[in-house]
N, C-alpha and C. Protein backbone atom coordinates (compact mmCIF):
# COMPACT_ATOMS: atom_id res chain seq x y z
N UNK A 1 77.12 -7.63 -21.47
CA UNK A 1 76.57 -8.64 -22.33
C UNK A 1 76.80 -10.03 -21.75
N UNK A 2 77.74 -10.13 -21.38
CA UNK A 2 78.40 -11.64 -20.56
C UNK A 2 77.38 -11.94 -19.60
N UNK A 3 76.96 -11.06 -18.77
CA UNK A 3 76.56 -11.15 -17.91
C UNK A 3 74.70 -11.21 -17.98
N UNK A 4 74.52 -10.51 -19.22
CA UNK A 4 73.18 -10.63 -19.57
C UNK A 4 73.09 -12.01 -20.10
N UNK A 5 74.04 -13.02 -20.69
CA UNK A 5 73.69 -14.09 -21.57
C UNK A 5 73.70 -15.28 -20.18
N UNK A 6 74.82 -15.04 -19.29
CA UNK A 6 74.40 -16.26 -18.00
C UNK A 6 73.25 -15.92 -17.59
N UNK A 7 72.46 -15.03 -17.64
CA UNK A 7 71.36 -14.62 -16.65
C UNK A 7 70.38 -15.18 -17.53
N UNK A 8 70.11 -15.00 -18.40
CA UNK A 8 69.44 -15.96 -19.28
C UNK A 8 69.40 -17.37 -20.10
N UNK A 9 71.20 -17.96 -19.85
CA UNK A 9 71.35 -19.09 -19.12
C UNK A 9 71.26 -19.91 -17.77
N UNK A 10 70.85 -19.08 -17.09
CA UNK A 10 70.50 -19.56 -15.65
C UNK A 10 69.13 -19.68 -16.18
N UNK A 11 68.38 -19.02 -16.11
CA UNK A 11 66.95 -18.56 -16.23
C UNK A 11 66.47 -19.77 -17.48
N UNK A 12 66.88 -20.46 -18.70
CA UNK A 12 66.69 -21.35 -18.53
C UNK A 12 67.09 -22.63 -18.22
N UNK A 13 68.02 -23.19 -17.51
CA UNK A 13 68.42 -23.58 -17.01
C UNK A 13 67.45 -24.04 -15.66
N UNK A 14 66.96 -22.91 -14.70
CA UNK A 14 66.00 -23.05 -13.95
C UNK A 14 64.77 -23.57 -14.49
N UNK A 15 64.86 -23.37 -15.62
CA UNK A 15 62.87 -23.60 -16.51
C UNK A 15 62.90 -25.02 -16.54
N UNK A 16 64.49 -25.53 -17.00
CA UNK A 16 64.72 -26.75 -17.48
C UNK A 16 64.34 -27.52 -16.14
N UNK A 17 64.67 -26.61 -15.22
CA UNK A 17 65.15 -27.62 -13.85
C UNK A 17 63.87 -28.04 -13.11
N UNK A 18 63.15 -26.52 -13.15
CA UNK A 18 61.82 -26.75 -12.80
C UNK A 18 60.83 -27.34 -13.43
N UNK A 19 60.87 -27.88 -14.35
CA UNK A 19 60.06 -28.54 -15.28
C UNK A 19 60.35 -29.71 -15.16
N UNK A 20 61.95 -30.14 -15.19
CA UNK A 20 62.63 -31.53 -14.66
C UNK A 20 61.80 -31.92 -13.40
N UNK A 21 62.18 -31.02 -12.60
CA UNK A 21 61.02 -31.26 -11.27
C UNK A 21 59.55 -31.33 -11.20
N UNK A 22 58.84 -30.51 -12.18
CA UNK A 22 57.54 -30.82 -12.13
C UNK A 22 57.39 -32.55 -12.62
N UNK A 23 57.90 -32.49 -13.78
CA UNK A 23 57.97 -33.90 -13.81
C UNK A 23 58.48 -34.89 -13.02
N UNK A 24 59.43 -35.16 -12.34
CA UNK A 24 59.65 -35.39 -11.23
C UNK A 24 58.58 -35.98 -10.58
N UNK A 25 57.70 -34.35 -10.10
CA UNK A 25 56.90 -34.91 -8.73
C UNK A 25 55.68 -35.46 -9.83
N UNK A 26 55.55 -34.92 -10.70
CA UNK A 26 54.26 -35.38 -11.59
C UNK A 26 54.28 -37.31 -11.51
N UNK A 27 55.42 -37.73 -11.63
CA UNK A 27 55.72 -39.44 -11.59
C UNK A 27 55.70 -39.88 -10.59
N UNK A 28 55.97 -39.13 -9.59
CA UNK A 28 55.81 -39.52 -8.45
C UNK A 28 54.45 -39.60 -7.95
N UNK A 29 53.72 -38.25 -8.07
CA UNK A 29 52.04 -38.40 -8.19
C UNK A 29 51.90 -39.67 -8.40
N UNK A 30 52.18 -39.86 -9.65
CA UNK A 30 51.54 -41.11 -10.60
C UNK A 30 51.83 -42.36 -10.06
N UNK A 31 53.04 -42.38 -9.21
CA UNK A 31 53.67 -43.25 -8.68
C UNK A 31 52.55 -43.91 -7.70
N UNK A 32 52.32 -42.80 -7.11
CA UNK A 32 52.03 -42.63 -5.64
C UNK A 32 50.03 -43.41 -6.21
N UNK A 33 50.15 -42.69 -6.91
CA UNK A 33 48.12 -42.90 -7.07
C UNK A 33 48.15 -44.36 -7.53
N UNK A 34 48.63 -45.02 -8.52
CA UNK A 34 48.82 -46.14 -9.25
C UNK A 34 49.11 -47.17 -7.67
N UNK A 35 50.08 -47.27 -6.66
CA UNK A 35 50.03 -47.85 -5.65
C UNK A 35 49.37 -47.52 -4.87
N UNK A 36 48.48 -46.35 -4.57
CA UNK A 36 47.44 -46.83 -3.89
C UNK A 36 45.90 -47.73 -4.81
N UNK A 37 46.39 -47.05 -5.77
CA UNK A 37 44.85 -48.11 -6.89
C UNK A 37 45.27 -49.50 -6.57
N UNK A 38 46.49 -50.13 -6.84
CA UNK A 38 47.13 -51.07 -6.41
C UNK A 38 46.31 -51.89 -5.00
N UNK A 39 47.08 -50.97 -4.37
CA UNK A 39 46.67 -50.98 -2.63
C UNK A 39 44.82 -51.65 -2.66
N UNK A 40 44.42 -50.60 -3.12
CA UNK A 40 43.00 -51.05 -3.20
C UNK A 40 42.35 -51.81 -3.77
N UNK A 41 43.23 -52.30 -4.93
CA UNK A 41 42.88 -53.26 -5.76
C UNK A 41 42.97 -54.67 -4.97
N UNK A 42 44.13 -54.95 -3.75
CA UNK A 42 45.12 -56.08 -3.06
C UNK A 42 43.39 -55.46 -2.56
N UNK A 43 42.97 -55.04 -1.97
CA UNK A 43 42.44 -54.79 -0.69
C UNK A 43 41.01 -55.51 -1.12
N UNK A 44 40.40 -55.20 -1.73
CA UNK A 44 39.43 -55.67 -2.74
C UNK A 44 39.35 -56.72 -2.95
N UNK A 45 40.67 -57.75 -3.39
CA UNK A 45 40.81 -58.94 -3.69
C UNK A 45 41.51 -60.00 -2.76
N UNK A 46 41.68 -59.01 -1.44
CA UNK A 46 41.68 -59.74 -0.21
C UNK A 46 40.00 -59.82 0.27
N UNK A 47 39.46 -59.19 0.41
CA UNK A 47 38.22 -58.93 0.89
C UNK A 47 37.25 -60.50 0.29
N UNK A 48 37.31 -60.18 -0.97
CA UNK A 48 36.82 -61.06 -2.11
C UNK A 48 37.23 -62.84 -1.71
N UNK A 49 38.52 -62.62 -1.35
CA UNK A 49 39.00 -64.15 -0.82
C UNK A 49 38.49 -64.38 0.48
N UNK A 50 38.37 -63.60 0.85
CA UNK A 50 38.06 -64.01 2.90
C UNK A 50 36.57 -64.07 2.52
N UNK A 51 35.85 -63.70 1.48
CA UNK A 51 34.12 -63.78 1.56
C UNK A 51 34.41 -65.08 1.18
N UNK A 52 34.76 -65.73 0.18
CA UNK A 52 34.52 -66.80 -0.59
C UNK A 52 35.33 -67.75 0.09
N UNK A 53 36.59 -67.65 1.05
CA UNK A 53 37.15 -68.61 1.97
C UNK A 53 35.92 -69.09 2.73
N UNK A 54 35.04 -67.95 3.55
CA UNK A 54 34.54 -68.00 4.68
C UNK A 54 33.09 -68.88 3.58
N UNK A 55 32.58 -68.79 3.00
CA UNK A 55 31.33 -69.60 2.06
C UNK A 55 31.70 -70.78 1.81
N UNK A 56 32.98 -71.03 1.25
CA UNK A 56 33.71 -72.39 1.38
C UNK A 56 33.72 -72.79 2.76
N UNK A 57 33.96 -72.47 3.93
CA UNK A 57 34.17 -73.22 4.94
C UNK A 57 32.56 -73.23 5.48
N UNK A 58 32.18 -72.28 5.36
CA UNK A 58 30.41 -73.11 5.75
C UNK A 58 30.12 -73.89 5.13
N UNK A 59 30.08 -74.01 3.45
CA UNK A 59 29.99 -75.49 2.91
C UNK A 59 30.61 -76.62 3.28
N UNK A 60 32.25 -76.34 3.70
CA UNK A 60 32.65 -77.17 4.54
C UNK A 60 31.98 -77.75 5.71
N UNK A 61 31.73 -77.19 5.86
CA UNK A 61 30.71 -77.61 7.81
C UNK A 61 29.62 -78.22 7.26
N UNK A 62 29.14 -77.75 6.09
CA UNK A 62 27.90 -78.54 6.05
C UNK A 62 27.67 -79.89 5.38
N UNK A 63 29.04 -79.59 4.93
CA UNK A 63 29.44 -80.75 3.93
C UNK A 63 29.95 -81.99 5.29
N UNK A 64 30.63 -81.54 5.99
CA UNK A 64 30.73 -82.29 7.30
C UNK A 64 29.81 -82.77 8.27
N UNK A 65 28.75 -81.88 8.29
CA UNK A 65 27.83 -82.32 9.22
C UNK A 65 26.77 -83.48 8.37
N UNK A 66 26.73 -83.30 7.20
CA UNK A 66 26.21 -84.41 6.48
C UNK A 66 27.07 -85.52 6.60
N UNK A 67 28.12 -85.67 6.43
CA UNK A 67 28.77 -86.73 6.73
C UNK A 67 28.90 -87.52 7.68
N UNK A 68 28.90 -86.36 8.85
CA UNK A 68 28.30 -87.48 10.49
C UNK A 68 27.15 -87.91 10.26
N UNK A 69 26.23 -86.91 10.07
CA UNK A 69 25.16 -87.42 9.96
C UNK A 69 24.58 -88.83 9.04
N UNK A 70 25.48 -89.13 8.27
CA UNK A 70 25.61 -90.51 7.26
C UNK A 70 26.10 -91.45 8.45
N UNK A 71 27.37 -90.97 9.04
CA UNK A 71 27.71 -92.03 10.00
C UNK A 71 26.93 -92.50 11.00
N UNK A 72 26.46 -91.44 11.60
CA UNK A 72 25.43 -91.71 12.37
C UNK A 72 23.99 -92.50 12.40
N UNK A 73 23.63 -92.39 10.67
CA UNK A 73 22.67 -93.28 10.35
C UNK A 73 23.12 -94.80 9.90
N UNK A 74 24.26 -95.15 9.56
CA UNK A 74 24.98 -96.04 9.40
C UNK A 74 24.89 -96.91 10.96
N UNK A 75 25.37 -96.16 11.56
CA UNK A 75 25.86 -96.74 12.87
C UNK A 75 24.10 -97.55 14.18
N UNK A 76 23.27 -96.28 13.31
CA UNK A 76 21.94 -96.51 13.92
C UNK A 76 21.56 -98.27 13.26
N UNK A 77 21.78 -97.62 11.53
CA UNK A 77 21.26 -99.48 11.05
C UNK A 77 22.36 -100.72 10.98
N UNK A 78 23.27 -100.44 11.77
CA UNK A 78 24.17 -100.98 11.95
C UNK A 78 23.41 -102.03 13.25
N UNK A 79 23.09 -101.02 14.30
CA UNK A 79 22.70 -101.51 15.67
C UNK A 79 21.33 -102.27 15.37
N UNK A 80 20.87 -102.10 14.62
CA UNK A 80 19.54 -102.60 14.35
C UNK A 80 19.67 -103.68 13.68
N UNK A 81 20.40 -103.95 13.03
CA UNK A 81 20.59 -105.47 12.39
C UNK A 81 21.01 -106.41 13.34
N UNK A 82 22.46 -105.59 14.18
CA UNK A 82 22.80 -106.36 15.08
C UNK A 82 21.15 -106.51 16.01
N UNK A 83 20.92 -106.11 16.40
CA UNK A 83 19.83 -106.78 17.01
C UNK A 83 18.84 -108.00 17.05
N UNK A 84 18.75 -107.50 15.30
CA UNK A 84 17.54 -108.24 14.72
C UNK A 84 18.53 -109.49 14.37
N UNK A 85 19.55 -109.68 14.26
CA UNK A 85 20.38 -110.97 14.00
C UNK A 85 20.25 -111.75 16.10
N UNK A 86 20.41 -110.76 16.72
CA UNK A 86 20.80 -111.12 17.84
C UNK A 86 18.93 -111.99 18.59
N UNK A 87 18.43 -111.54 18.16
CA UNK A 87 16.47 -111.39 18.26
C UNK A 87 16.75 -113.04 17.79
N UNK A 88 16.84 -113.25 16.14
CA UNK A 88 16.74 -114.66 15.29
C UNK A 88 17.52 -115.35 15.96
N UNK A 89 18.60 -115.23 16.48
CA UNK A 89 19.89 -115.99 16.83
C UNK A 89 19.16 -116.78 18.76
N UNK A 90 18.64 -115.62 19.30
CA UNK A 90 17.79 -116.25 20.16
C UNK A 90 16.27 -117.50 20.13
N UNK A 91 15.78 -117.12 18.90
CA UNK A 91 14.73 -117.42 18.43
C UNK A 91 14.69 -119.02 18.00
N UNK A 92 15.96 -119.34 17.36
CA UNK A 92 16.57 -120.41 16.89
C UNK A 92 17.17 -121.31 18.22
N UNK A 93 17.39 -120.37 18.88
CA UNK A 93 17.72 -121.54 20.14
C UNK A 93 16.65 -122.09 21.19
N UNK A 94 15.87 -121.28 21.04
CA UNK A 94 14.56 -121.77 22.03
C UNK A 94 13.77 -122.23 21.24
N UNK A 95 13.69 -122.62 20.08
CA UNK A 95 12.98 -123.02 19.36
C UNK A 95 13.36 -124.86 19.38
């Protein structure tokens, strides 16, 4: 009888243990899937930043190249006044 009642204290004991363990790896599963959703989620929302970094920096550029391009027209009617001052300024003396 002694010997029949450990054997069926082992036995559950093992049920307990193995079930402890299914659960166990079951969290770990869960562990495991949840950081890669994770993973993919980072991955996704890295992706998402480098599109919209990289759209920002072409607006950047273009936002820049308009800006030379202001300077550049600046600098054009810049030279042209000087001229046209430099033109009158002659005009007045030979006159």
């Amino acid at each position: 009888m002694y010997s029949n009642t450990t054997q069926v204290e082992s036995q559950k004991m093992l049920r307990k243990s193995s079930s402890a363990s299914r659960s166990a790896w079951s969290l770990l599963r869960t562990a495991l899937a949840s950081s890669k959703m994770e993973a993919k989620r980072k991955l996704v929302l890295t992706r998402r930043r480098m599109e919209e970094w990289k759209l920002r920096k072409s607006k950047g550029l273009t936002r820049a190249e308009e800006f030379i391009a202001k300077i550049y027209e600046q600098m054009k009617l810049q030279r042209q006044i000087s001229y046209l001052q430099y033109n009158e300024m002659l005009n007045r003396s030979a006159s």
